[in-house]
N, C-alpha and C. Protein backbone atom coordinates (compact mmCIF):
# COMPACT_ATOMS: atom_id res chain seq x y z
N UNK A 1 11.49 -8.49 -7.98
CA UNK A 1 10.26 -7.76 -7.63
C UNK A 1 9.34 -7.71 -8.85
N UNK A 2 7.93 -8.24 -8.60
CA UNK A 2 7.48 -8.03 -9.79
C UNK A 2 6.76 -6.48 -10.47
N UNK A 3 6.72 -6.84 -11.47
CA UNK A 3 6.99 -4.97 -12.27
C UNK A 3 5.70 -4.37 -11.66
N UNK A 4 4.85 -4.66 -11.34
CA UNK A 4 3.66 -3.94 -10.92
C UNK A 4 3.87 -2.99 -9.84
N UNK A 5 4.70 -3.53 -8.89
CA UNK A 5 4.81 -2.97 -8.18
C UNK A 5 6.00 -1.78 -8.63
N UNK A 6 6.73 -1.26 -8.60
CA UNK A 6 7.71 -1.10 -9.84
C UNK A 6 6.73 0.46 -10.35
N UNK A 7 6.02 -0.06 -11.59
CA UNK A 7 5.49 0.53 -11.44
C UNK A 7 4.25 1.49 -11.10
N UNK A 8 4.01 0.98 -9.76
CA UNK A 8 2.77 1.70 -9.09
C UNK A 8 3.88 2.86 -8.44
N UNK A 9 4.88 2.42 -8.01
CA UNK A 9 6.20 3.59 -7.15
C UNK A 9 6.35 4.71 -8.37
N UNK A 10 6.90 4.22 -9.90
CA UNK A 10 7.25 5.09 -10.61
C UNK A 10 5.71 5.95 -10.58
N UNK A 11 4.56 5.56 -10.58
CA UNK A 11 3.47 6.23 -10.79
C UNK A 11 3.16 7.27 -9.85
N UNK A 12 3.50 6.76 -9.01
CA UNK A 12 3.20 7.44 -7.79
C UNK A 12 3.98 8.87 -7.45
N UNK A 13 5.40 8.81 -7.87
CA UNK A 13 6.30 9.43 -8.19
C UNK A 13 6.25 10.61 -8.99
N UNK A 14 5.58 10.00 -10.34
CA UNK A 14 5.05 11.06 -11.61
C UNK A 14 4.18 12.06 -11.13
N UNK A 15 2.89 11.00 -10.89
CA UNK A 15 2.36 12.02 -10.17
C UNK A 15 2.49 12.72 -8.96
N UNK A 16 2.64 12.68 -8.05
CA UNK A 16 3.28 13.73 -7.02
C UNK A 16 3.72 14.65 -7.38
N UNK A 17 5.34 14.40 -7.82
CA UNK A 17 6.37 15.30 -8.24
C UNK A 17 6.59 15.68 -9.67
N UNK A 18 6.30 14.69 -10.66
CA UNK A 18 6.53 15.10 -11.61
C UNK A 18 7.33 14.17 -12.51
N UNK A 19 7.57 13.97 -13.63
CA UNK A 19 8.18 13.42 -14.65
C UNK A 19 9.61 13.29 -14.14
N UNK A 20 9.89 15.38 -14.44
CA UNK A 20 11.72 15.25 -14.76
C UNK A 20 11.95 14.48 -13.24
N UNK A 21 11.00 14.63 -12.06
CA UNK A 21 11.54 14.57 -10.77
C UNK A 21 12.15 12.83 -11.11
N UNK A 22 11.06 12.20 -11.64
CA UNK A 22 11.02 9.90 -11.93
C UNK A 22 12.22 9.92 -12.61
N UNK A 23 12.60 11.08 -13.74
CA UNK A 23 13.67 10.40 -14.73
C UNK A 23 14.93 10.59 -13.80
N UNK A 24 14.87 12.49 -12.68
CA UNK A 24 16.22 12.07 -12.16
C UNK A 24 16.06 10.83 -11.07
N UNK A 25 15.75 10.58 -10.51
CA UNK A 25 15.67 9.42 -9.65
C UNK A 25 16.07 8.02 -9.99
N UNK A 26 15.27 7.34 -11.78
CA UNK A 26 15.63 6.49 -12.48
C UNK A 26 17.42 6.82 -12.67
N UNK A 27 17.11 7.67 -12.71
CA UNK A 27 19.39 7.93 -13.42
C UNK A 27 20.32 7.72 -12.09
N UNK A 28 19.81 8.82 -11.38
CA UNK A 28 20.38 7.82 -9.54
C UNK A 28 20.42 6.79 -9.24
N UNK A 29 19.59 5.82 -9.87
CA UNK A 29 19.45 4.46 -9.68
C UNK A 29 20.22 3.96 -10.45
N UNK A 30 21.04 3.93 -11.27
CA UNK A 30 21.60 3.41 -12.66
C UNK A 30 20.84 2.67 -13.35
N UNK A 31 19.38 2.98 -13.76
CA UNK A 31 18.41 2.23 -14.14
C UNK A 31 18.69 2.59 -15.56
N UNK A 32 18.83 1.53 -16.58
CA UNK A 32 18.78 1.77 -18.46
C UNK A 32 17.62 2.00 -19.11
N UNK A 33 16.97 2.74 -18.18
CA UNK A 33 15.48 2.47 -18.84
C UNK A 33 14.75 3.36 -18.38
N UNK A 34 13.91 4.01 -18.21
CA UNK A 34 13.08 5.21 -17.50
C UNK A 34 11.44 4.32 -17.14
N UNK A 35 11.12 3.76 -17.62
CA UNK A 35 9.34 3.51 -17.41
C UNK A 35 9.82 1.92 -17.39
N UNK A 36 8.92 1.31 -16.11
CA UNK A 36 8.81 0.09 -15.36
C UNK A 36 7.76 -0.66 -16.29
N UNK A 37 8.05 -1.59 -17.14
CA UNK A 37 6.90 -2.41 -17.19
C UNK A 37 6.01 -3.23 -16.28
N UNK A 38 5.14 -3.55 -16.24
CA UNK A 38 3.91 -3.83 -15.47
C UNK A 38 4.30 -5.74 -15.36
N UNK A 39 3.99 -6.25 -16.22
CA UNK A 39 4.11 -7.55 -16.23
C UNK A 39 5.89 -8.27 -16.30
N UNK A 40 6.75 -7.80 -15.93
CA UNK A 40 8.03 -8.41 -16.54
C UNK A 40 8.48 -8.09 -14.58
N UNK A 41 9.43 -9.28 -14.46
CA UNK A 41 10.65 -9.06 -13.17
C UNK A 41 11.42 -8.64 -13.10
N UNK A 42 11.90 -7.77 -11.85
CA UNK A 42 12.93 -7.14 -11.53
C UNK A 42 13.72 -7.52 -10.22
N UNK A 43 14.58 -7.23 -10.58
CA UNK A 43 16.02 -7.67 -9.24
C UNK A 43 15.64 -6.78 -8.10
N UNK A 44 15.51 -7.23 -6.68
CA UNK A 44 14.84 -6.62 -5.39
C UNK A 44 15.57 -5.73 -5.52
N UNK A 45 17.18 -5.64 -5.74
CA UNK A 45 18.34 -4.44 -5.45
C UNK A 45 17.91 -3.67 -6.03
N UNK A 46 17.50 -3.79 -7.33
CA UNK A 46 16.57 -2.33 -8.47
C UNK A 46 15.40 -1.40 -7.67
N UNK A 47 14.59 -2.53 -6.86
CA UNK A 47 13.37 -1.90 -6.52
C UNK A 47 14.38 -0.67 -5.25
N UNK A 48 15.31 -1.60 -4.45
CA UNK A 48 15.95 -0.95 -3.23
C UNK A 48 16.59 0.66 -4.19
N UNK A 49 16.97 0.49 -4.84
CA UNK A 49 18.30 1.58 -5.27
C UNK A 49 16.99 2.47 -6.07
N UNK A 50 16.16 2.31 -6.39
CA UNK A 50 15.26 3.30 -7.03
C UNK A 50 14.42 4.40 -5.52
N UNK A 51 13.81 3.02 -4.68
CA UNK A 51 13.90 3.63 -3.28
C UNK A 51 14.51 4.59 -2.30
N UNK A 52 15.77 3.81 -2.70
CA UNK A 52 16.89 4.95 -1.88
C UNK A 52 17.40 6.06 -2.04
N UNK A 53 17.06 6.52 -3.90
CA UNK A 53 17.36 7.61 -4.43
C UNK A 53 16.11 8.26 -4.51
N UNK A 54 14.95 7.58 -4.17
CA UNK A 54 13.87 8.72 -4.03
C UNK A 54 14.19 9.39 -2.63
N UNK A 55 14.81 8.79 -1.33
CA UNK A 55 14.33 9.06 -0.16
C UNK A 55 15.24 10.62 -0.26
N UNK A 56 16.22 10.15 -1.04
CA UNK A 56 17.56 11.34 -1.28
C UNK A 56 17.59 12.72 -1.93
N UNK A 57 16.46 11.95 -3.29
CA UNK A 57 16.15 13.18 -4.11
C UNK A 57 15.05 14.23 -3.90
N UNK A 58 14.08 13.79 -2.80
CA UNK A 58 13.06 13.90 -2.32
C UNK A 58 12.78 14.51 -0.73
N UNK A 59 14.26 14.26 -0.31
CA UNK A 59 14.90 14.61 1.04
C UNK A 59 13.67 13.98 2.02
N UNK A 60 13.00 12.81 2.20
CA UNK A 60 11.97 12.34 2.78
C UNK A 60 12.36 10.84 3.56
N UNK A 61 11.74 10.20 4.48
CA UNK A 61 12.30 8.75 4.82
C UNK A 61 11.35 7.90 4.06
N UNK A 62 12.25 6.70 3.83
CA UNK A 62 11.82 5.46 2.94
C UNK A 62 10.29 5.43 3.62
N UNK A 63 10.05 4.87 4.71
CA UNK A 63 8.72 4.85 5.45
C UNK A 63 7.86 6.21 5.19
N UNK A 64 8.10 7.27 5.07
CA UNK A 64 7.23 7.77 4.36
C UNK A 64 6.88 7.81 3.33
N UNK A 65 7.78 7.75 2.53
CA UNK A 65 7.90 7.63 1.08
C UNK A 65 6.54 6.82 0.55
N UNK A 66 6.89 5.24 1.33
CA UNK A 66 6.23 4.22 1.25
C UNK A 66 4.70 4.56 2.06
N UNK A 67 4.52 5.41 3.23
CA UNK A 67 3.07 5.55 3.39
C UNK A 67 2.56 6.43 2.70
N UNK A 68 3.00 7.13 1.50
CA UNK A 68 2.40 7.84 0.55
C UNK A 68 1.99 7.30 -0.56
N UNK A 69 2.66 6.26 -1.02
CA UNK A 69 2.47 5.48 -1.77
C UNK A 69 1.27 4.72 -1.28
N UNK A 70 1.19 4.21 -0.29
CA UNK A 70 0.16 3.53 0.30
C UNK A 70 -1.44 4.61 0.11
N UNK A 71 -1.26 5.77 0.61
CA UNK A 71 -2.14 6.56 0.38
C UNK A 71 -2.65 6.83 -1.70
N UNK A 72 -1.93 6.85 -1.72
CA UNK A 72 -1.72 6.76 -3.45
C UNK A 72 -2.99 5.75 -4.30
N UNK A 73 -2.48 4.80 -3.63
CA UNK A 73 -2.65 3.77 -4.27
C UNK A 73 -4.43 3.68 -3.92
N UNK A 74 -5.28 3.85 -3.51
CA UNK A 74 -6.03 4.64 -2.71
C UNK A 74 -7.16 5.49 -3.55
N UNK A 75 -6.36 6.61 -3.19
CA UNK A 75 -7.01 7.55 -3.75
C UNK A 75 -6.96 8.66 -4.59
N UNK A 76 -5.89 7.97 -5.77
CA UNK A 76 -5.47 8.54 -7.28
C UNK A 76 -6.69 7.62 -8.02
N UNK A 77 -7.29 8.60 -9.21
CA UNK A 77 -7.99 8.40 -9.95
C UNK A 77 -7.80 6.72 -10.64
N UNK A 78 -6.59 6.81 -10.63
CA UNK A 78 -5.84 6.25 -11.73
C UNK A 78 -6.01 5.21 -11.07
N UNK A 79 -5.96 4.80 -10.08
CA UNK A 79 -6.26 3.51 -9.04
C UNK A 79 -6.89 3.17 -8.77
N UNK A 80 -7.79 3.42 -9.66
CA UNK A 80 -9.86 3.23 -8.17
C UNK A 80 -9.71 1.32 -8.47
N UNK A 81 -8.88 0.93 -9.34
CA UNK A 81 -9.30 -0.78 -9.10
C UNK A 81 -8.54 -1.36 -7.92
N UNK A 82 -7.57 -0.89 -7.61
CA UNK A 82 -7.21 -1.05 -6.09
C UNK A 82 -8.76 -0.45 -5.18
N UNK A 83 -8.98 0.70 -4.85
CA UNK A 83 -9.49 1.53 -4.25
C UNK A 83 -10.83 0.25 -4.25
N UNK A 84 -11.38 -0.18 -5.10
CA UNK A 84 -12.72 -0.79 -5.44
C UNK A 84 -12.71 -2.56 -4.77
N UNK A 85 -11.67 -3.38 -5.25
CA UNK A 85 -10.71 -4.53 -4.84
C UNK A 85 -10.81 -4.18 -3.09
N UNK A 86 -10.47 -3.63 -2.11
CA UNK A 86 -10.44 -3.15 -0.83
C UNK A 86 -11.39 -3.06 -0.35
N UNK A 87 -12.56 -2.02 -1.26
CA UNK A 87 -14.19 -1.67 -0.64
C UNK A 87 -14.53 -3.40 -0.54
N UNK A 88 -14.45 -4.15 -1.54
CA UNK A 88 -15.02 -5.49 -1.90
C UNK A 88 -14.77 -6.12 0.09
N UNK A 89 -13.83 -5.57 0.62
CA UNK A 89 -13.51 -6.14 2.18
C UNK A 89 -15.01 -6.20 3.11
N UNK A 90 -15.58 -5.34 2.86
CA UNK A 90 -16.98 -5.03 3.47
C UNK A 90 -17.49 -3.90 3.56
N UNK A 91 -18.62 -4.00 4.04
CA UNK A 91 -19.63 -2.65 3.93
C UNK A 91 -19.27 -1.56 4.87
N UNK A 92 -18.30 -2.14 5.88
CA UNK A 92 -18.21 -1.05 6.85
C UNK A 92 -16.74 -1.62 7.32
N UNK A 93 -16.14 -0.53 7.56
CA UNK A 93 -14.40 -0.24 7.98
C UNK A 93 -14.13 -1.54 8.43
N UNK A 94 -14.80 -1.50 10.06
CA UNK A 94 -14.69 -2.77 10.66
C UNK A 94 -14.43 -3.89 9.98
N UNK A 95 -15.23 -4.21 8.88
CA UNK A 95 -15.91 -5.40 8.38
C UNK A 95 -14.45 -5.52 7.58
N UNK A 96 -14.07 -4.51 6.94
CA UNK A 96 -13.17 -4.17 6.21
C UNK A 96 -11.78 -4.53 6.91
N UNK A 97 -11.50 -4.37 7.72
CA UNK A 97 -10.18 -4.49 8.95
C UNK A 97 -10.10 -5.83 9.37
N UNK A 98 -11.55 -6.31 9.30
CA UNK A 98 -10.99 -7.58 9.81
C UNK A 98 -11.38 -8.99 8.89
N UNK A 99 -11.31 -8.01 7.11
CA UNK A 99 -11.41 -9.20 5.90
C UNK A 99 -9.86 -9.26 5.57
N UNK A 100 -8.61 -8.23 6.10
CA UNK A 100 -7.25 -7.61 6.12
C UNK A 100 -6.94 -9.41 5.77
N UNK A 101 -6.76 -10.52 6.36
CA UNK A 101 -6.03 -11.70 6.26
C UNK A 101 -6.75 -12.15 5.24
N UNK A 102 -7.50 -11.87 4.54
CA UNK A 102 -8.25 -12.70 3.02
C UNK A 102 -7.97 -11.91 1.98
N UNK A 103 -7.22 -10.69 2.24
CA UNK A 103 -6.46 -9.35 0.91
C UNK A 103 -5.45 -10.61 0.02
N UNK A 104 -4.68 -11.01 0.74
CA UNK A 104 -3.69 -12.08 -0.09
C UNK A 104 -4.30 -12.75 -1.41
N UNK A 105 -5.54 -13.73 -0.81
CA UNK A 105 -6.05 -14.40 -1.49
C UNK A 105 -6.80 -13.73 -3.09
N UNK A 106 -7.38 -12.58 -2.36
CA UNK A 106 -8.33 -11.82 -2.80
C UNK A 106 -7.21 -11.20 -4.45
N UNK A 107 -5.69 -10.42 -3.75
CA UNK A 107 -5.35 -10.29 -4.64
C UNK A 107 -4.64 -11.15 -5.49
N UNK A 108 -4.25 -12.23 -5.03
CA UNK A 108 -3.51 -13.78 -5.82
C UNK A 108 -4.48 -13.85 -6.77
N UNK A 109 -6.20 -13.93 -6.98
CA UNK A 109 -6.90 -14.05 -7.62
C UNK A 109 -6.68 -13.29 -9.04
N UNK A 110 -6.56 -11.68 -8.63
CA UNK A 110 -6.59 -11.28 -9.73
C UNK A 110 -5.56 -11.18 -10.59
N UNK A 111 -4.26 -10.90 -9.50
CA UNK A 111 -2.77 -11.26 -9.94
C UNK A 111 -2.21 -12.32 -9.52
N UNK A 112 -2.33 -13.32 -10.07
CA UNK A 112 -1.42 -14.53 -9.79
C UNK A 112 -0.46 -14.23 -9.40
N UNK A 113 0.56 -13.74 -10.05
CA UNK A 113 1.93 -13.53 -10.35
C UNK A 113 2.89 -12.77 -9.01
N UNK A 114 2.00 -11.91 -8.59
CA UNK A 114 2.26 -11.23 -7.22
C UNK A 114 2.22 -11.63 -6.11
N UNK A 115 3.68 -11.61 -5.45
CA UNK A 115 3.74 -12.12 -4.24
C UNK A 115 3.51 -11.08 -2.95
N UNK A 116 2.66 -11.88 -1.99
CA UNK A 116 1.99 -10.86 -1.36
C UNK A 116 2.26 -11.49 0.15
N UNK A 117 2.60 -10.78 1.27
CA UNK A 117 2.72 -11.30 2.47
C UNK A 117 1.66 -11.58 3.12
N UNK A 118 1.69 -12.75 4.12
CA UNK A 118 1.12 -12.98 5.30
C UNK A 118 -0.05 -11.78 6.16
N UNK A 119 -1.11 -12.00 6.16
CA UNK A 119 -0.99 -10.62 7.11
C UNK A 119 -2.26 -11.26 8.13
N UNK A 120 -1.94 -11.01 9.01
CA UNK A 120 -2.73 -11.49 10.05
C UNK A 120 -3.59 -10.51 10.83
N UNK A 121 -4.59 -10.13 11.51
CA UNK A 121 -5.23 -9.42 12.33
C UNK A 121 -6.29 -9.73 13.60
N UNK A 122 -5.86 -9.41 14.94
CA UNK A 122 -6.06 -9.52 16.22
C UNK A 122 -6.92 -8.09 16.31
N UNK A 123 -7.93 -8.55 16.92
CA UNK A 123 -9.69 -7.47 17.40
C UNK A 123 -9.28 -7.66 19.30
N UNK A 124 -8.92 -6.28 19.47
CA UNK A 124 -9.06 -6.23 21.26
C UNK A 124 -10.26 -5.66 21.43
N UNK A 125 -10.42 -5.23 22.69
CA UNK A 125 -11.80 -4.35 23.11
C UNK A 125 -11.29 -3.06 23.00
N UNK A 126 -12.52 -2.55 22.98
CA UNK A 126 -12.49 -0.48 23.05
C UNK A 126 -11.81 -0.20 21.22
N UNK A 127 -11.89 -1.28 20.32
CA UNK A 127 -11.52 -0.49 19.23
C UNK A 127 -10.43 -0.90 18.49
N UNK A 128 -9.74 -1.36 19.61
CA UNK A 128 -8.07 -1.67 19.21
C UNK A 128 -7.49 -2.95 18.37
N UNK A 129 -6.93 -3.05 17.36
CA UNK A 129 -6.73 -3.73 16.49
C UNK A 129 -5.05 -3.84 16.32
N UNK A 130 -4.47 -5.08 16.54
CA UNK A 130 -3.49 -5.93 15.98
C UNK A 130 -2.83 -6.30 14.54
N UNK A 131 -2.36 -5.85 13.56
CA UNK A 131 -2.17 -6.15 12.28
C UNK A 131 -0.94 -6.65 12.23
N UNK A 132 -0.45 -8.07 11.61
CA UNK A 132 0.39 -8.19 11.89
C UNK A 132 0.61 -8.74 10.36
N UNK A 133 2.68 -8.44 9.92
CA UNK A 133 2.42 -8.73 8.42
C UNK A 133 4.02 -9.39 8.27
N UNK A 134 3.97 -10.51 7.70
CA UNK A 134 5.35 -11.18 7.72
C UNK A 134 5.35 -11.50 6.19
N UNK A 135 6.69 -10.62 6.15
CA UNK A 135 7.54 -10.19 5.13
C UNK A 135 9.02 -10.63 4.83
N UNK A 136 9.16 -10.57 3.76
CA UNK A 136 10.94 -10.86 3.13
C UNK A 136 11.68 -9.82 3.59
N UNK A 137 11.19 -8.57 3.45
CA UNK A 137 12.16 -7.43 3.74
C UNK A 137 10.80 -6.32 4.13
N UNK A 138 11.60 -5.39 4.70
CA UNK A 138 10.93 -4.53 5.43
C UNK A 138 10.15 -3.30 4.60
N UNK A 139 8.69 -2.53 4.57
CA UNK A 139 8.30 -1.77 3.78
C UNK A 139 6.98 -2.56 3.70
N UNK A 140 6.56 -2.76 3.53
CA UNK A 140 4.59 -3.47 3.44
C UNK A 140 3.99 -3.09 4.31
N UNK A 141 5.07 -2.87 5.73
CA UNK A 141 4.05 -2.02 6.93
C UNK A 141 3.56 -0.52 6.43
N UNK A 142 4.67 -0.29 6.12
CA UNK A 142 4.69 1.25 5.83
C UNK A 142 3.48 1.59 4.43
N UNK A 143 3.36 1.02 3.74
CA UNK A 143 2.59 0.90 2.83
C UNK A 143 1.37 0.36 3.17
N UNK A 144 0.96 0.05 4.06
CA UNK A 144 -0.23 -0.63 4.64
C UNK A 144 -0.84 0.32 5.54
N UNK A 145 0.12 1.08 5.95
CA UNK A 145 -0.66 2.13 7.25
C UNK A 145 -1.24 3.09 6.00
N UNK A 146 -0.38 3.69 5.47
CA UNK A 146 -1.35 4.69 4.06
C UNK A 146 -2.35 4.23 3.55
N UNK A 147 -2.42 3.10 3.30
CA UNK A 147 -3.64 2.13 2.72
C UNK A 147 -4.79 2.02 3.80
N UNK A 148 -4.34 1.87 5.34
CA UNK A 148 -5.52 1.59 5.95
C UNK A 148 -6.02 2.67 6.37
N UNK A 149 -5.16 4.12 6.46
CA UNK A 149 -5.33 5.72 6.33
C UNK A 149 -6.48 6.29 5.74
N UNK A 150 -5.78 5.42 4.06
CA UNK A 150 -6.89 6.14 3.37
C UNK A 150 -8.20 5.40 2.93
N UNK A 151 -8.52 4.14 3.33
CA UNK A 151 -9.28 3.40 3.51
C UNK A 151 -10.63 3.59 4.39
N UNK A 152 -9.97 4.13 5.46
CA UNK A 152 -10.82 4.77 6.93
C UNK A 152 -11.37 6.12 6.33
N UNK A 153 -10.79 6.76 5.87
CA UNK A 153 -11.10 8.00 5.42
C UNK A 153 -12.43 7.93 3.80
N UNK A 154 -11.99 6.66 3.32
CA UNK A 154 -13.25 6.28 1.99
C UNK A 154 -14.30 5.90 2.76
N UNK A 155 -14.23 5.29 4.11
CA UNK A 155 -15.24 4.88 4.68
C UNK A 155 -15.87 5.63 5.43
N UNK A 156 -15.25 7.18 5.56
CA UNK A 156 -15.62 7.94 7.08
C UNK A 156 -15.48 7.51 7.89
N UNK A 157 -14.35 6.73 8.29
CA UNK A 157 -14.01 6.19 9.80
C UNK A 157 -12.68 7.35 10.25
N UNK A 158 -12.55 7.07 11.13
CA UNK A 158 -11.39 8.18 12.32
C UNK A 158 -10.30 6.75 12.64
N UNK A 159 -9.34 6.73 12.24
CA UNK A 159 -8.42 5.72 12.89
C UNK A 159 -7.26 6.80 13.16
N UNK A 160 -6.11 5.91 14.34
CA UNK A 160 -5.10 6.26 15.08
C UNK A 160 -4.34 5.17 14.52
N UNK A 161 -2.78 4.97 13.81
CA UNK A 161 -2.39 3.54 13.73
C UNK A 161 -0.72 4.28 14.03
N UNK A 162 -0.31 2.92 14.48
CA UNK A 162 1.50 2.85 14.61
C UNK A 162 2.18 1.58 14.43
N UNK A 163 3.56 1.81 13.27
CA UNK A 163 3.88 0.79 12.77
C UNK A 163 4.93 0.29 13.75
N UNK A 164 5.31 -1.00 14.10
CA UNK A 164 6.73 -1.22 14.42
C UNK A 164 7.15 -2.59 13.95
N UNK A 165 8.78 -2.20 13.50
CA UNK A 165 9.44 -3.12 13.10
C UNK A 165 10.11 -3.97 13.71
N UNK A 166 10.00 -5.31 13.30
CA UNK A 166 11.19 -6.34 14.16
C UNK A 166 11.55 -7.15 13.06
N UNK A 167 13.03 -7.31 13.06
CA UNK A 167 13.89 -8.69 12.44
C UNK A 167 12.99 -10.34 12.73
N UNK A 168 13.12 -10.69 11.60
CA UNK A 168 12.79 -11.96 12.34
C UNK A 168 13.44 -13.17 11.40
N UNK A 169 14.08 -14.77 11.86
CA UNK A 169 14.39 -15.57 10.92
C UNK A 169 13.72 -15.40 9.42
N UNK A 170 12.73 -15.34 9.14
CA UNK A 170 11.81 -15.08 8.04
C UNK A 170 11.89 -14.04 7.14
N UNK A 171 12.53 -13.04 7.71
CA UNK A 171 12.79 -11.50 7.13
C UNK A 171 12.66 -10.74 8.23
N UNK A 172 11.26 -10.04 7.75
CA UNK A 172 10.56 -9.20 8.93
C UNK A 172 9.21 -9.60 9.41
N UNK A 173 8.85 -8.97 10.77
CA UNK A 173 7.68 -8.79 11.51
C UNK A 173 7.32 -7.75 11.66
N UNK A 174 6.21 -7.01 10.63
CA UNK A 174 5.84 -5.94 10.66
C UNK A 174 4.52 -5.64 11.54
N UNK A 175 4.22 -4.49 12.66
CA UNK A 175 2.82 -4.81 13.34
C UNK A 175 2.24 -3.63 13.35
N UNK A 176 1.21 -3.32 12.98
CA UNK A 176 0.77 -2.07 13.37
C UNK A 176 -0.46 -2.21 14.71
N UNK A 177 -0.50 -1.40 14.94
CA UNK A 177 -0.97 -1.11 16.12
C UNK A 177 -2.32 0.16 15.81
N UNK A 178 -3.69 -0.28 15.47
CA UNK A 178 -4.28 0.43 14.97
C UNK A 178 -5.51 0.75 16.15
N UNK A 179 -6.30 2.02 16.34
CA UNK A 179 -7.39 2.47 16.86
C UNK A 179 -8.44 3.28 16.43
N UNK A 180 -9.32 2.30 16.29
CA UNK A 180 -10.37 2.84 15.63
C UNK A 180 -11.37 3.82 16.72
N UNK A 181 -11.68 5.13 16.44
CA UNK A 181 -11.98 6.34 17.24
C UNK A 181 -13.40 6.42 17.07
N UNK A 182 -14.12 6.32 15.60
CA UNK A 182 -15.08 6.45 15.54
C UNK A 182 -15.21 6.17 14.28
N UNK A 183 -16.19 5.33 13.70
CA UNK A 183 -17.01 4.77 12.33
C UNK A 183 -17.33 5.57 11.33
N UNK A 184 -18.01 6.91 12.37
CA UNK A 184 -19.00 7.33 10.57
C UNK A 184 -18.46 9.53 11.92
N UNK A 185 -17.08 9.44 11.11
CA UNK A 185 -16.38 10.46 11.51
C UNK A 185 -16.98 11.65 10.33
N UNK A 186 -17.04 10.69 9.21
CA UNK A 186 -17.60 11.90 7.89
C UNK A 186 -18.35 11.11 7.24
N UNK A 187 -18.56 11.26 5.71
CA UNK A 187 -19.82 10.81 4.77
C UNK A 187 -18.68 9.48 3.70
N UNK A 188 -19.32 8.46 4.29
CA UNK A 188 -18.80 7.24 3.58
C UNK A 188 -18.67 7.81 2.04
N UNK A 189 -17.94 7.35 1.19
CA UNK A 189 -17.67 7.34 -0.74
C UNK A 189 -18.62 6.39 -1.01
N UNK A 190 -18.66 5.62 -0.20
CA UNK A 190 -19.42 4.54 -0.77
C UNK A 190 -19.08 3.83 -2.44
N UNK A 191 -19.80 2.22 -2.73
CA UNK A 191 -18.42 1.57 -3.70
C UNK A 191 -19.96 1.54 -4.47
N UNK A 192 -20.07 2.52 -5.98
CA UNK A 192 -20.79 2.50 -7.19
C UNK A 192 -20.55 0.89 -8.07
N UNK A 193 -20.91 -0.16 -7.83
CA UNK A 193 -20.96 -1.40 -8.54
C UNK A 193 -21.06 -1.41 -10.40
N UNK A 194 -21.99 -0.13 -11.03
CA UNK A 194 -21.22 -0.64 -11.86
C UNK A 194 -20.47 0.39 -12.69
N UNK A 195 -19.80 1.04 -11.67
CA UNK A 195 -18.71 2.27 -11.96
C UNK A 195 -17.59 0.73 -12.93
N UNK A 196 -17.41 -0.26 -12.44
CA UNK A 196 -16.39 -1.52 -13.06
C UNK A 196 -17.10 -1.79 -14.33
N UNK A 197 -18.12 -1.75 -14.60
CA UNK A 197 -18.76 -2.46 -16.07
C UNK A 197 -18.28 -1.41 -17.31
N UNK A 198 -18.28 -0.02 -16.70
CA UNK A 198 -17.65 0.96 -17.52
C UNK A 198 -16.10 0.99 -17.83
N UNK A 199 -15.46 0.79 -16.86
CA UNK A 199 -14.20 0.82 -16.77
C UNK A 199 -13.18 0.57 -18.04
């Protein structure tokens, strides 16, 4: 797993809960180390066993765990280059929902190094939207509904979404099942261009 991800979880973690909460969790894990470097690889079982002792220490399910993180990632200070990277989808939710299959590319650009799933997206009538995301192992859905949560919410949009899982030769088939209610539910954040020149 590469460390970024790693540590965006430990970050996410800190902040929420707290320090001592990351170090006991790291020690549940039999991790030799307390803080995730950013650029270096890690063994998937590390990312799993750091996971599994949050869901424990935290008394919460992995899938939530992971749509908090998704929310996180979002709309912690500390993240606005995710948060900003996303707005770049389009001017409006919609536009945004259905740039979802060019995110890969978009982020391969800035991180090479990061491997990023498949993700596909189907437009029905009345609103209703198809997301579909093929994965090694299961968790990107769950992290994607927080993301498109809090996404709708930067935009003032109203969405309804539901994840479901299926096995598949490939790993997994992750789909959410999203409904968009209404566009301009509250007052867009709107994306400050050169809030990045400062950065």
């Amino acid at each position: 797993m590469f460390g970024l991800i790693n540590v965006a979880i430990q970050g996410f973690v800190e902040d929420t809960y707290g320090r001592p909460i990351w170090e006991q969790i790291a020690r549940a894990a039999d991790v030799d180390f307390i803080d995730f470097e950013a650029m270096l690889s890690y063994e998937d079982a590390l990312t799993e066993a750091v996971l599994d002792n949050a869901c424990t220490i935290l008394r919460k399910e992995k899938s939530t765990i992971l749509e908090d993180l998704g929310t996180f990632l979002v709309t912690n200070p500390k993240m606005e280059r995710v948060r900003r990277l996303l707005r770049f989808g389009g001017r409006e939710f919609e536009e945004f929902l259905m740039s979802l299959d060019e995110l890969t590319g978009r982020v391969g650009l800035a991180i090479p190094d990061l491997e990023m799933p498949q993700i596909d997206i189907m437009k029905h009538r009345n609103g209703q939207y198809k997301i579909r995301i093929n994965c090694d192992y299961s968790g990107y859905g769950a992290v994607l509904v927080g993301i498109l949560q809090a996404v709708a919410d930067d935009y003032g949009a109203l969405v309804l979404s539901e994840l479901r899982i299926d096995p598949c030769e490939a790993g997994f088939l992750e789909q959410i099942d999203l409904e968009l209610l209404e566009t301009s539910f509250s007052e867009d954040r709107g994306l400050d261009l050169a809030a990045g020149l400062t950065a």
